[in-house]
Protein backbone atom coordinates (compact mmCIF):
# COMPACT_ATOMS: atom_id res chain seq x y z
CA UNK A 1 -1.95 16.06 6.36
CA UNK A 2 0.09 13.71 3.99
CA UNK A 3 3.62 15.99 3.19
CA UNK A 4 3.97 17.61 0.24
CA UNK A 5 5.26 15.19 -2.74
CA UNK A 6 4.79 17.13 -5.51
CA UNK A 7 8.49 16.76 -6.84
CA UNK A 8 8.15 12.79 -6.52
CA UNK A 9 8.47 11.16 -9.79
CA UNK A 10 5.67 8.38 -9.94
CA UNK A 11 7.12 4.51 -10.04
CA UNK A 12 5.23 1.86 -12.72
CA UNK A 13 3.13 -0.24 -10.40
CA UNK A 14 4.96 -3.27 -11.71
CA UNK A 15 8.45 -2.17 -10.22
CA UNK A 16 6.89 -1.49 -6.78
CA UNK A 17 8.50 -3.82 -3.80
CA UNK A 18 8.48 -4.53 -0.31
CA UNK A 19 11.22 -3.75 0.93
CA UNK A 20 12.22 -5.33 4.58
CA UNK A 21 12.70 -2.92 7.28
CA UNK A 22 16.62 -1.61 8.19
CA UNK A 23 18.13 -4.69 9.81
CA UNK A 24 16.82 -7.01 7.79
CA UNK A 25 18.56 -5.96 4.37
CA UNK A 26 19.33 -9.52 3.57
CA UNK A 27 16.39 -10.55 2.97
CA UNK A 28 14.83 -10.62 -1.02
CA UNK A 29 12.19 -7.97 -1.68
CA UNK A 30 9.09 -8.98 -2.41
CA UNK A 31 6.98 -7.54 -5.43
CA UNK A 32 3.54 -6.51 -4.18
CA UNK A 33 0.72 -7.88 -6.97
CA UNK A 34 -1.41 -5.26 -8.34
CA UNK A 35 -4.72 -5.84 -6.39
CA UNK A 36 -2.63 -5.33 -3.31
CA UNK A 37 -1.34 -2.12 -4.46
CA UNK A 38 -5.65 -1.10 -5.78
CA UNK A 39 -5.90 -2.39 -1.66
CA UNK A 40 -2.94 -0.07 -0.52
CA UNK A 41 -3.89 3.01 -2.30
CA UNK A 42 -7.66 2.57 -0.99
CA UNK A 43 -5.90 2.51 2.48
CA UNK A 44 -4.06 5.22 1.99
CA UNK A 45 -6.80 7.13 1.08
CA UNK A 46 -8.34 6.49 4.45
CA UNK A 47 -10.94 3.83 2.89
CA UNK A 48 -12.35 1.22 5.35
CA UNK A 49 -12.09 -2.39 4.48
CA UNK A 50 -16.32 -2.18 3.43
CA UNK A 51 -15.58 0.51 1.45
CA UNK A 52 -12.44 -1.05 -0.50
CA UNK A 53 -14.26 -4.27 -1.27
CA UNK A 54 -17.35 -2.25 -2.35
CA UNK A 55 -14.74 -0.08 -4.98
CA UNK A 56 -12.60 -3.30 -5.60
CA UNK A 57 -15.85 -5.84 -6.15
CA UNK A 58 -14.01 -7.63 -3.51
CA UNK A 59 -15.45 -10.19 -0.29
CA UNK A 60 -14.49 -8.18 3.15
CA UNK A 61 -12.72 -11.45 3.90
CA UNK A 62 -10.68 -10.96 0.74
CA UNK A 63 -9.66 -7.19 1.49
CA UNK A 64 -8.57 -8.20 4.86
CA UNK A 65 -6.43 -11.25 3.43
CA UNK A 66 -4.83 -8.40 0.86
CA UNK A 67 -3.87 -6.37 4.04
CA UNK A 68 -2.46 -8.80 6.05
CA UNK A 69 -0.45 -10.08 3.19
CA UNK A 70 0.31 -6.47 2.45
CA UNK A 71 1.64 -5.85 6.10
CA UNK A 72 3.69 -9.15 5.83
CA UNK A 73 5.53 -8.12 2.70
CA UNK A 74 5.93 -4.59 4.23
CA UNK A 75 6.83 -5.44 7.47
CA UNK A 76 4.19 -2.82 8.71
CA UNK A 77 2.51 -3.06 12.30
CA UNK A 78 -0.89 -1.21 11.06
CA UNK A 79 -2.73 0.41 8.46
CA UNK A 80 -1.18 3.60 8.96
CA UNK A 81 2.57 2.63 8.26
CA UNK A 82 0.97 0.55 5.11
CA UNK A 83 -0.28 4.60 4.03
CA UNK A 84 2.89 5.71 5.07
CA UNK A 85 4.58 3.78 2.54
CA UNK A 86 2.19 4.01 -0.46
CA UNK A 87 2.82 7.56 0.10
CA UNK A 88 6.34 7.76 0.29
CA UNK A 89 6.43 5.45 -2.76
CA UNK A 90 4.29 8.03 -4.96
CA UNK A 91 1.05 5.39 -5.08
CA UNK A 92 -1.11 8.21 -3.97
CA UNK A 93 -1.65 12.14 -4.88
CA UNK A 94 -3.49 14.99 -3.21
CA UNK A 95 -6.55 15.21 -4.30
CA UNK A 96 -6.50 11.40 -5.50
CA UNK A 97 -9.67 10.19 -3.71
């Protein structure tokens, strides 16, 4: 069960970004666009890649491209630590989806 964020203040979309992971602070951030944040919050809701490009009108072979570039930007290992941070970030709600 995703914890409790019901004191988290949402961010605009357009402010979002990628921040590297500790140790590599240096680095720029880079601003997610906003079909990879529609691809994020579909993963954070659990959504398979079928199922996102079915709710996105999206190819498979897109969706995966948007996750892959997602876990670039994010420096995440898997899908999960991509939910993690759309989570953390206020992207998705309980009771969302």
């Amino acid at each position: 069960m995703p914890p409790d964020i019901a004191g988290v203040r949402p961010v605009p979309a357009r402010s979002l970004t990628a921040g590297p992971r500790i140790g590599r602070r240096d680095r720029e951030r880079v601003p997610l666009t906003r079909r990879e944040l529609d691809v994020v919050r579909a993963i954070a809701r659990g959504r398979t890649n079928a199922e996102i490009a079915g709710e996105l009108f999206l190819a498979v072979s897109t969706v995966k491209t948007h996750v892959g570039n997602v876990g670039a930007k994010l420096s995440a290992r898997n899908r999960v630590e991509i939910a993690v941070w759309a989570w953390e970030h206020g992207l998705v709600s309980r009771g969302g989806g």
